[in-house]
Structure formats: structure tokens, C-alpha cells
PDB file of N, CA and C in Angstrom:
ATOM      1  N   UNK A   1       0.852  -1.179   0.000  1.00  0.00           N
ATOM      2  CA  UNK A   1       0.000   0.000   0.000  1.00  0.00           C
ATOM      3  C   UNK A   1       0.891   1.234   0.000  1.00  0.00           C
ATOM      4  N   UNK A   2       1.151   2.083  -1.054  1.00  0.00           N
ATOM      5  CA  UNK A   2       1.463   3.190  -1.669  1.00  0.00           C
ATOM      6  C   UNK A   2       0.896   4.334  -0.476  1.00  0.00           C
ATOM      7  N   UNK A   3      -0.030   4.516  -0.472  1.00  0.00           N
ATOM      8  CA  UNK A   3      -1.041   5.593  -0.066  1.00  0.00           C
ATOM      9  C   UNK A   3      -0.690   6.059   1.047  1.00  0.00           C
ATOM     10  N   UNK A   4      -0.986   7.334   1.442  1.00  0.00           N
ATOM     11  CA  UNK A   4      -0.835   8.402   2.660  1.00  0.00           C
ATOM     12  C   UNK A   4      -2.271   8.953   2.821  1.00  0.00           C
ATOM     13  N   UNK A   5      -1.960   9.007   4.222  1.00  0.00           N
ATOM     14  CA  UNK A   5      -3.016  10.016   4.965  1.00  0.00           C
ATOM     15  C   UNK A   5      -3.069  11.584   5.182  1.00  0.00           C
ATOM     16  N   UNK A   6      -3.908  12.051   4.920  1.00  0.00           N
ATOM     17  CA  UNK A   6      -3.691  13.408   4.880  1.00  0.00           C
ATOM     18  C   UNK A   6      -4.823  13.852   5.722  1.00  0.00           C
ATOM     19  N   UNK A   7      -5.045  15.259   6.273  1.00  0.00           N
ATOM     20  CA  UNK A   7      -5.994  15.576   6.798  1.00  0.00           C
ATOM     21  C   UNK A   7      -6.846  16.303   5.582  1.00  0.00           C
ATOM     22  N   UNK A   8      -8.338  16.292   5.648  1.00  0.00           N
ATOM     23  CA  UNK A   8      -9.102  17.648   4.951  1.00  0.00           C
ATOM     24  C   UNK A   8      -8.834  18.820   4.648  1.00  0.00           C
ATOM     25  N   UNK A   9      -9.066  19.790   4.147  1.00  0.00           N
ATOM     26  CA  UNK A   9      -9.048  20.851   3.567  1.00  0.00           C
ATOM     27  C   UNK A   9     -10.652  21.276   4.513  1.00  0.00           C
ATOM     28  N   UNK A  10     -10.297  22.441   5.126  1.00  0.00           N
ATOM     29  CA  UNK A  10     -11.750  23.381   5.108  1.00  0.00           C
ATOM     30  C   UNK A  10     -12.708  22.621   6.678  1.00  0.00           C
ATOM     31  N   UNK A  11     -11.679  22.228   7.467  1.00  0.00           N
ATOM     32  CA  UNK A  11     -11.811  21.623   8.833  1.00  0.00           C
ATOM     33  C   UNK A  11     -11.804  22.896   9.790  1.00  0.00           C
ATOM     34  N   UNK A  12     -12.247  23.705  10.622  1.00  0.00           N
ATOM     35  CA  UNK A  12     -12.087  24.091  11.947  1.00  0.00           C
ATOM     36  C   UNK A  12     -12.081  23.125  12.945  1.00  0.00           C
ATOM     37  N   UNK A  13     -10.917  23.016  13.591  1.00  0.00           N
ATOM     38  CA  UNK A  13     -10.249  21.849  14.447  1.00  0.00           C
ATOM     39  C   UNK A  13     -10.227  23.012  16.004  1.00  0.00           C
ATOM     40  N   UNK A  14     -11.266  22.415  16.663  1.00  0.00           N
ATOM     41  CA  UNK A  14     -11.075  23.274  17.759  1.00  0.00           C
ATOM     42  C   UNK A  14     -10.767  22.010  19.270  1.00  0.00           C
ATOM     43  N   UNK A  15      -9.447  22.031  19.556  1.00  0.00           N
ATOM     44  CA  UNK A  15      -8.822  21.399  20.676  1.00  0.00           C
ATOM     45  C   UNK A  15     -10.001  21.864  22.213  1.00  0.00           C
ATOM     46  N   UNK A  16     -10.277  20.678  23.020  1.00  0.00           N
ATOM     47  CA  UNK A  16     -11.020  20.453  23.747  1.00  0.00           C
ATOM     48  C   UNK A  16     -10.402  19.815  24.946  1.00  0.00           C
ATOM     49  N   UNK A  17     -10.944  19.818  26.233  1.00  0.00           N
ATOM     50  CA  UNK A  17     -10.096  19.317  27.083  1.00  0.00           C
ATOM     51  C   UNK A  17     -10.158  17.379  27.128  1.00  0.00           C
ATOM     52  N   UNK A  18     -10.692  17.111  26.089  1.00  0.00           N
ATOM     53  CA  UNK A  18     -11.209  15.418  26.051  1.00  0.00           C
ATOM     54  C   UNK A  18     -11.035  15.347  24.616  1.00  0.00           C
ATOM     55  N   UNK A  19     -10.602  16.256  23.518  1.00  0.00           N
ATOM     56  CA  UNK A  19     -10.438  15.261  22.524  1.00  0.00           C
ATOM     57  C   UNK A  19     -10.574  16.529  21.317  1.00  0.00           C
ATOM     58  N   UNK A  20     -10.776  16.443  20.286  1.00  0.00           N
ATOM     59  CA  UNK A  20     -11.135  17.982  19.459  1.00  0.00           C
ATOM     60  C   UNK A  20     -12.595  17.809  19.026  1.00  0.00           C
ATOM     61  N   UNK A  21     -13.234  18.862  18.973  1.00  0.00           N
ATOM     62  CA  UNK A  21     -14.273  19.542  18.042  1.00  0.00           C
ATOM     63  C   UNK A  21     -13.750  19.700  16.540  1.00  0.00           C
ATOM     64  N   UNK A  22     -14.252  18.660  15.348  1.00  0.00           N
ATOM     65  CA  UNK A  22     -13.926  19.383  14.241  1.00  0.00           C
ATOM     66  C   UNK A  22     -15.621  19.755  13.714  1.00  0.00           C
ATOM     67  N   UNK A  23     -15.404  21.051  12.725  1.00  0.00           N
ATOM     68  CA  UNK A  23     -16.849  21.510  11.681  1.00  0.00           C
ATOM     69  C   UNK A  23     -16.247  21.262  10.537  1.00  0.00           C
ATOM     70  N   UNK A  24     -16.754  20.386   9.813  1.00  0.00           N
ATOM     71  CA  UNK A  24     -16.809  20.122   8.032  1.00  0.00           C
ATOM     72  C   UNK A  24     -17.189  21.488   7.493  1.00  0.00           C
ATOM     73  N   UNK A  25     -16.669  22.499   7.316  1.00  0.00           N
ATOM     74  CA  UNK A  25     -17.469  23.535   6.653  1.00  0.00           C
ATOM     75  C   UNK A  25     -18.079  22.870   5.426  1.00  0.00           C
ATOM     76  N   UNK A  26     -17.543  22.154   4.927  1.00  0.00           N
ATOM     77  CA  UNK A  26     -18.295  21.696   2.997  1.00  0.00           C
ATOM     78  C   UNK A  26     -19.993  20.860   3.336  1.00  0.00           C
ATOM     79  N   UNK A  27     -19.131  20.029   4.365  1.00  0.00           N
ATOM     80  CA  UNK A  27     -20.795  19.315   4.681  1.00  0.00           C
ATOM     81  C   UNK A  27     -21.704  19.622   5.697  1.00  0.00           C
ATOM     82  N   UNK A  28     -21.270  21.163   6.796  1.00  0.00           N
ATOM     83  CA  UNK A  28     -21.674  21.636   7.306  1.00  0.00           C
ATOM     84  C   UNK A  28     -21.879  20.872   8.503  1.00  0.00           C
ATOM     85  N   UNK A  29     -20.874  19.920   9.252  1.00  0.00           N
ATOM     86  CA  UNK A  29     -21.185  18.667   9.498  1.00  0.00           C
ATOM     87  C   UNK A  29     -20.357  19.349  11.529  1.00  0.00           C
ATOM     88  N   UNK A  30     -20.456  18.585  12.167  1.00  0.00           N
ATOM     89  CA  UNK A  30     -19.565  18.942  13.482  1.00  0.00           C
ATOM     90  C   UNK A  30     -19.282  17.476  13.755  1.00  0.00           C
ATOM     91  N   UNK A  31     -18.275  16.771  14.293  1.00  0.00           N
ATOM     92  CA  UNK A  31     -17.336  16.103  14.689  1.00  0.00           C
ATOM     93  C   UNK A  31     -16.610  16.212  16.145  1.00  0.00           C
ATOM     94  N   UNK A  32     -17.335  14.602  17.025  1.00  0.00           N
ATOM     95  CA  UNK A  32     -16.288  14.969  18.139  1.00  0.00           C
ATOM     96  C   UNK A  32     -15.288  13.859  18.061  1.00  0.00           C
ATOM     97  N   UNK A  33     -13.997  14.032  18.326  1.00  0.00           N
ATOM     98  CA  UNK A  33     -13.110  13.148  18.280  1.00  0.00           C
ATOM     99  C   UNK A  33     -12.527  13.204  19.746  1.00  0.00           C
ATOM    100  N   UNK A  34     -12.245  11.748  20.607  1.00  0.00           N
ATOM    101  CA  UNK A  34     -12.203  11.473  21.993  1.00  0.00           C
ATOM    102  C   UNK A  34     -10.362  12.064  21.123  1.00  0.00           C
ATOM    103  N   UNK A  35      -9.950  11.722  22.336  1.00  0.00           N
ATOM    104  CA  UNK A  35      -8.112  12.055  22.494  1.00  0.00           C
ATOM    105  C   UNK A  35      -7.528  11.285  22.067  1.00  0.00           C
ATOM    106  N   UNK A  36      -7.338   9.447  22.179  1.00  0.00           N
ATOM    107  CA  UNK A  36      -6.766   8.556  21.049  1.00  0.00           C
ATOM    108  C   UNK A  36      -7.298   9.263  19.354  1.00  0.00           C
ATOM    109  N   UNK A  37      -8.610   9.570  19.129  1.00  0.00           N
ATOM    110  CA  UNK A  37      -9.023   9.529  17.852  1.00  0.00           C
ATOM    111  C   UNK A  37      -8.001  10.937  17.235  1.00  0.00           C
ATOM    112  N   UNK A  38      -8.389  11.702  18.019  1.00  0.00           N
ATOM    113  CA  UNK A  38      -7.795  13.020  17.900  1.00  0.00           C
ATOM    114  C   UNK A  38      -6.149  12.913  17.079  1.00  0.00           C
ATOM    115  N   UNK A  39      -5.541  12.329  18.146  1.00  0.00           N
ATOM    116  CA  UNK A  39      -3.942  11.923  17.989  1.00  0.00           C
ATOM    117  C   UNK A  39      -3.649  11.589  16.759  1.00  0.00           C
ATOM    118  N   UNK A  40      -5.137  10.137  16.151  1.00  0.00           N
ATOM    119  CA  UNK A  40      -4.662  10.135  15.071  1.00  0.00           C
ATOM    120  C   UNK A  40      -4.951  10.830  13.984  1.00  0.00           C
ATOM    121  N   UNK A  41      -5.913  11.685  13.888  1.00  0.00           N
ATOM    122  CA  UNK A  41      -6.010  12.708  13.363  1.00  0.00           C
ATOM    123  C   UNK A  41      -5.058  13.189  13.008  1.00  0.00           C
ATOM    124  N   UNK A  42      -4.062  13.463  14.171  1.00  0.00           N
ATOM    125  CA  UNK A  42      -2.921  14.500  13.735  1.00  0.00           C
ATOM    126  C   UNK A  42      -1.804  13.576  13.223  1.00  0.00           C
ATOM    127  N   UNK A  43      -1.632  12.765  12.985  1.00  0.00           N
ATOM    128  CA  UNK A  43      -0.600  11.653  12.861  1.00  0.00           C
ATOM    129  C   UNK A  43      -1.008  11.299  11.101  1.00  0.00           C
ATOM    130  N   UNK A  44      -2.155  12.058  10.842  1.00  0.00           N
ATOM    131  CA  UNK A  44      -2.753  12.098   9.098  1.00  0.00           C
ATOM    132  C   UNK A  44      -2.050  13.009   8.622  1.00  0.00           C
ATOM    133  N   UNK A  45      -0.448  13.154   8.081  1.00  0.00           N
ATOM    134  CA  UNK A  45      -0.063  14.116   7.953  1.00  0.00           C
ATOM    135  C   UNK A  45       0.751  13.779   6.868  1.00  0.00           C
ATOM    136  N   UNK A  46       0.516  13.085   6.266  1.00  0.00           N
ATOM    137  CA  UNK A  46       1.377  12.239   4.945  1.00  0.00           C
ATOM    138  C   UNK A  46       2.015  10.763   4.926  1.00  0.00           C
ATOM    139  N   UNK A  47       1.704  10.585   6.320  1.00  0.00           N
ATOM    140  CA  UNK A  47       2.218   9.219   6.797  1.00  0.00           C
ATOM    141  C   UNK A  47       1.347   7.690   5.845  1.00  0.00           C
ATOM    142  N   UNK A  48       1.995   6.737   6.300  1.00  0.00           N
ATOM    143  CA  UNK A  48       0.719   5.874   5.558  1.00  0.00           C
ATOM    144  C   UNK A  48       0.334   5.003   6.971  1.00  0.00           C
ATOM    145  N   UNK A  49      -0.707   4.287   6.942  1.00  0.00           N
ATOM    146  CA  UNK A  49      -1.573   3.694   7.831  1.00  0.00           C
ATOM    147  C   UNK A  49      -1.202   3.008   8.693  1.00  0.00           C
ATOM    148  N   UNK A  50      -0.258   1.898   8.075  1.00  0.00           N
ATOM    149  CA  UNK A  50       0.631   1.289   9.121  1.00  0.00           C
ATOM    150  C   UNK A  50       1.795   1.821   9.963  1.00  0.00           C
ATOM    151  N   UNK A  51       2.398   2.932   9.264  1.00  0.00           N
ATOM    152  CA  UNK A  51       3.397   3.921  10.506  1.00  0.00           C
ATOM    153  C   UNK A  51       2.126   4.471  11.320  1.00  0.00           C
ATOM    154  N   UNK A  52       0.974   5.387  10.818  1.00  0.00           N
ATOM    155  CA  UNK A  52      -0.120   5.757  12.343  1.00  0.00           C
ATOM    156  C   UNK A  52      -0.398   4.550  13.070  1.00  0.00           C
ATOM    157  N   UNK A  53      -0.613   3.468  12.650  1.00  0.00           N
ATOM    158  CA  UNK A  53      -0.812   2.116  13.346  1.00  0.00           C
ATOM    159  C   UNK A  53       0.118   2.014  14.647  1.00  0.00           C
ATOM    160  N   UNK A  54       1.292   1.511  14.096  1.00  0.00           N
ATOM    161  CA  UNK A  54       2.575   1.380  14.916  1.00  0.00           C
ATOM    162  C   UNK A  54       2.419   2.374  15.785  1.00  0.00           C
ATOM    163  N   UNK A  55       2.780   3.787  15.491  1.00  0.00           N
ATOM    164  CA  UNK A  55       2.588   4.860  16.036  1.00  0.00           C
ATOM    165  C   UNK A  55       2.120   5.229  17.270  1.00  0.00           C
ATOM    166  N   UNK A  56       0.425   4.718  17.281  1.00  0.00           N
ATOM    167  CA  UNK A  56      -0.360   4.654  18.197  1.00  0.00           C
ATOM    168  C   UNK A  56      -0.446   3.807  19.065  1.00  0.00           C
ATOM    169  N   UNK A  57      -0.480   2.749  18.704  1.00  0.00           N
ATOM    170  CA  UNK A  57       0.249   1.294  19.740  1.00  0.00           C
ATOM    171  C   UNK A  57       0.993   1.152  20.358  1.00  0.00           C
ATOM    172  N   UNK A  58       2.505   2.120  19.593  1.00  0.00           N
ATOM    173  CA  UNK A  58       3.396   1.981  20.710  1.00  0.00           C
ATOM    174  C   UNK A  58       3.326   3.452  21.930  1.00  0.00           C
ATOM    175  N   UNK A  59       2.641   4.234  21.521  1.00  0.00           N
ATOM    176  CA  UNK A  59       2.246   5.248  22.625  1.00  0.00           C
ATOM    177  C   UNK A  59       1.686   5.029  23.671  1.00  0.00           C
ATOM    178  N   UNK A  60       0.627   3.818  23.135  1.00  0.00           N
ATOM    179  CA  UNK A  60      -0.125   3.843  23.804  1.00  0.00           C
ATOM    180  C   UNK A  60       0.046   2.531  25.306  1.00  0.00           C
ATOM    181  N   UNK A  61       1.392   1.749  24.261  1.00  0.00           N
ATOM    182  CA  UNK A  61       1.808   0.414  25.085  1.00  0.00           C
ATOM    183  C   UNK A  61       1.016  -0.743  24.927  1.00  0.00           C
ATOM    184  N   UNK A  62       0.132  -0.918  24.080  1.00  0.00           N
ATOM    185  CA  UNK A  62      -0.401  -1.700  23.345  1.00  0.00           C
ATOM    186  C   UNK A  62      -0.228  -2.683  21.970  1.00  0.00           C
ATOM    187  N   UNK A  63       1.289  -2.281  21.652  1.00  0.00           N
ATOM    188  CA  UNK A  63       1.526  -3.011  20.726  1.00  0.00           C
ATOM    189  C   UNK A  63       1.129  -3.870  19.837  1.00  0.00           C
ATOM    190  N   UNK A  64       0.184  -4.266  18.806  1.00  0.00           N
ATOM    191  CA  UNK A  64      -0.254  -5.528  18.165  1.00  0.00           C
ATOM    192  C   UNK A  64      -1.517  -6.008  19.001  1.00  0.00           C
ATOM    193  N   UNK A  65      -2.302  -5.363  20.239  1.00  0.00           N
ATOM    194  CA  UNK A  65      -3.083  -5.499  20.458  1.00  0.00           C
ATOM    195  C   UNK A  65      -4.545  -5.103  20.133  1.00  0.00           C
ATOM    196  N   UNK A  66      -4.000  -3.690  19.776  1.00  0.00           N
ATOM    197  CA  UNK A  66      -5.045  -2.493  19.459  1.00  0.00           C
ATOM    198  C   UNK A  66      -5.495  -2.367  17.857  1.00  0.00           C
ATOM    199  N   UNK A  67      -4.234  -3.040  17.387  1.00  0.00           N
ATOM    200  CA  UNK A  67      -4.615  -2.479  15.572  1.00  0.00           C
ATOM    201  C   UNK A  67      -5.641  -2.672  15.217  1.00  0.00           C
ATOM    202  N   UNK A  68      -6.154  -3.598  14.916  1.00  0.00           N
ATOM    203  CA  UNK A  68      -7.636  -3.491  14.628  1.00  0.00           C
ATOM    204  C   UNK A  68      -8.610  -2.371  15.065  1.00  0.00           C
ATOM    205  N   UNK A  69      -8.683  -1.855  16.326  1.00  0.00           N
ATOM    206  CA  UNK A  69      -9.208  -0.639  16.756  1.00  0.00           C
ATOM    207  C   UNK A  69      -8.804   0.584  16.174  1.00  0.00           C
ATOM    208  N   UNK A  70      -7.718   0.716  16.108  1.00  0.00           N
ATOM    209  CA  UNK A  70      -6.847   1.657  15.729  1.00  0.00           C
ATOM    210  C   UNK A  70      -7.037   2.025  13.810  1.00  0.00           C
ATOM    211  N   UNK A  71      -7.261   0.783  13.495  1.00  0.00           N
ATOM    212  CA  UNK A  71      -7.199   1.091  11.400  1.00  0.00           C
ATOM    213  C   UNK A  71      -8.890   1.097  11.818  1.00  0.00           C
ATOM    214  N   UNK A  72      -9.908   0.932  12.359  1.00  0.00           N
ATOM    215  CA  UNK A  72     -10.885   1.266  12.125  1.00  0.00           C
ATOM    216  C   UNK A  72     -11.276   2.961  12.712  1.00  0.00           C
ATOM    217  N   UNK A  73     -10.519   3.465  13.931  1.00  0.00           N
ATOM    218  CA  UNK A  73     -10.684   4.674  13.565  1.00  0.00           C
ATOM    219  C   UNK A  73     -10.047   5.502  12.221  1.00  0.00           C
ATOM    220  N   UNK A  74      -9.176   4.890  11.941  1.00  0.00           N
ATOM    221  CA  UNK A  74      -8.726   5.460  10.691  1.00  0.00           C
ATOM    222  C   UNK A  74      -9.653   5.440   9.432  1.00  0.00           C
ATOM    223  N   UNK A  75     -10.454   4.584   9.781  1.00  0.00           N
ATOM    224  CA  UNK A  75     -11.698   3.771   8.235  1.00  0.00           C
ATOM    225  C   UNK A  75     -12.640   4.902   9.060  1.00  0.00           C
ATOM    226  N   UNK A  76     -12.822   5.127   9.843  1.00  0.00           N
ATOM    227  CA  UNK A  76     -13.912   6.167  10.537  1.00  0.00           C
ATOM    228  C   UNK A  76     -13.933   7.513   9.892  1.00  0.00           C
ATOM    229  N   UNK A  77     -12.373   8.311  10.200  1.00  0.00           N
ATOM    230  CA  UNK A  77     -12.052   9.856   9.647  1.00  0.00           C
ATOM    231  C   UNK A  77     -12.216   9.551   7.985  1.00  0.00           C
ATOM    232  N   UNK A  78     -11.582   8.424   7.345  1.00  0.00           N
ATOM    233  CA  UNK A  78     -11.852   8.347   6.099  1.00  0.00           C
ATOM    234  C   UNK A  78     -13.319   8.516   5.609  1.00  0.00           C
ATOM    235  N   UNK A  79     -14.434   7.916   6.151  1.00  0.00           N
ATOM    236  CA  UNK A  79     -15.260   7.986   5.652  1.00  0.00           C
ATOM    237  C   UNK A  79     -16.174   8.964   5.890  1.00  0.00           C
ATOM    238  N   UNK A  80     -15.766   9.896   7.157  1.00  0.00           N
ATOM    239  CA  UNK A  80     -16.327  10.797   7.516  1.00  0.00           C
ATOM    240  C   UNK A  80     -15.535  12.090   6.644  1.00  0.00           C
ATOM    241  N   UNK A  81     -15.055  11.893   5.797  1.00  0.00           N
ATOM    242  CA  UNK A  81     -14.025  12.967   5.419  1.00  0.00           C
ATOM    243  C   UNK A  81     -13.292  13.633   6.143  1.00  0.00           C
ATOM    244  N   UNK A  82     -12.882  13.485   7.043  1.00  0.00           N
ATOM    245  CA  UNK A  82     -11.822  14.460   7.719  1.00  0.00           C
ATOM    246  C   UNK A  82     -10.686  13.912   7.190  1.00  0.00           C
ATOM    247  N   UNK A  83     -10.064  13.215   6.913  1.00  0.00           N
ATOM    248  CA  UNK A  83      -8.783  12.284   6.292  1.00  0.00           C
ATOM    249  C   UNK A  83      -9.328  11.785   4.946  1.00  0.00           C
ATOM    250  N   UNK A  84      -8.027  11.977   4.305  1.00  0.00           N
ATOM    251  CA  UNK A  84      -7.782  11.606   2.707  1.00  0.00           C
ATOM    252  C   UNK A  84      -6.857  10.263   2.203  1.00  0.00           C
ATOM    253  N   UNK A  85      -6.931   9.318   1.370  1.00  0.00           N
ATOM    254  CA  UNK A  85      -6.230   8.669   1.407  1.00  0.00           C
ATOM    255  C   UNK A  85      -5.365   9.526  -0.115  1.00  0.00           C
ATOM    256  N   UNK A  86      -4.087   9.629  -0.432  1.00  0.00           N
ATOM    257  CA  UNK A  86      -3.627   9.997  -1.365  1.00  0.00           C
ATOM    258  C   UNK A  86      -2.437   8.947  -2.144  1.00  0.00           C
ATOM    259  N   UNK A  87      -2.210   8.743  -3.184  1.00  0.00           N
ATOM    260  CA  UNK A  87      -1.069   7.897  -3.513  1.00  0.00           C
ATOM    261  C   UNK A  87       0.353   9.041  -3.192  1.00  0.00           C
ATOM    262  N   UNK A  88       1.382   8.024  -3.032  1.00  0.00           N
ATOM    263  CA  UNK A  88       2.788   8.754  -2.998  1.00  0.00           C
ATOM    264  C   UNK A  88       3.220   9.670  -4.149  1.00  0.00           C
TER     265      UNK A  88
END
């Protein structure tokens, strides 16, 4: 898998004491993301899926336990548009 994560275009990302507030301006949409989700949010920054994977697991000390949780919040921001998948 080629592909990177990117964040949206046209997000107001407002940091919260539990996690961020994003507004979709395009779909007019509001978004709460807890503090794991958040993280990876920000970890959508050109990376590809399996470095945010790793990433988060090992922050979190979960190693190879969590992935599955972890690529489905990622399938979450994807489909909610806040994250892009892009080729290299």
C-alpha cells in the first residue's frame, strides 16, 4: 500500500479538554473526536496507515493489540471525510 493520509481541507479543528471539536465547513457537518481519535487525526499528515498504526500502539503500550481498533478509527475519519487517502 502506496497511499498516505492526509488531513481535509476546510476543517475548523477546535482542541477540547477530552479530545477535538472538528466543523466540516463543505458538509456543514460537526465532529467529536475522543483524544486517542484526535492523535490520530494529527498523525494524518502524509504518513501511511501502518506507521499511524505502529505509532499509536506503541504510545499507547499496546503493541499488536489495538490495531484493529486503531485502522478502524482510521476507516472512521476516512469515511467521515476528515482524512484523505492519497497515492505517494
Amino acid at each position: 500500500m502506496n497511499d498516505v493520509l492526509v488531513r481535509a481541507e476546510g476543517l475548523d479543528v477546535n482542541e477540547v479538554p477530552d479530545g477535538y471539536v472538528i466543523y466540516q465547513t463543505a458538509a456543514d457537518r460537526v465532529h467529536y473526536l475522543n483524544k486517542t481519535a484526535a492523535i490520530v487525526f494529527e498523525l494524518c499528515d502524509g504518513r501511511g496507515a501502518e506507521d499511524i498504526i505502529a505509532r499509536v500502539s506503541q504510545m499507547f503500550e499496546v503493541e499488536g493489540t489495538a490495531d484493529g481498533d486503531i485502522e478502524a478509527c482510521i476507516q472512521s475519519l476516512l469515511k467521515e471525510g476528515l482524512v484523505l487517502s492519497r497515492s505517494k
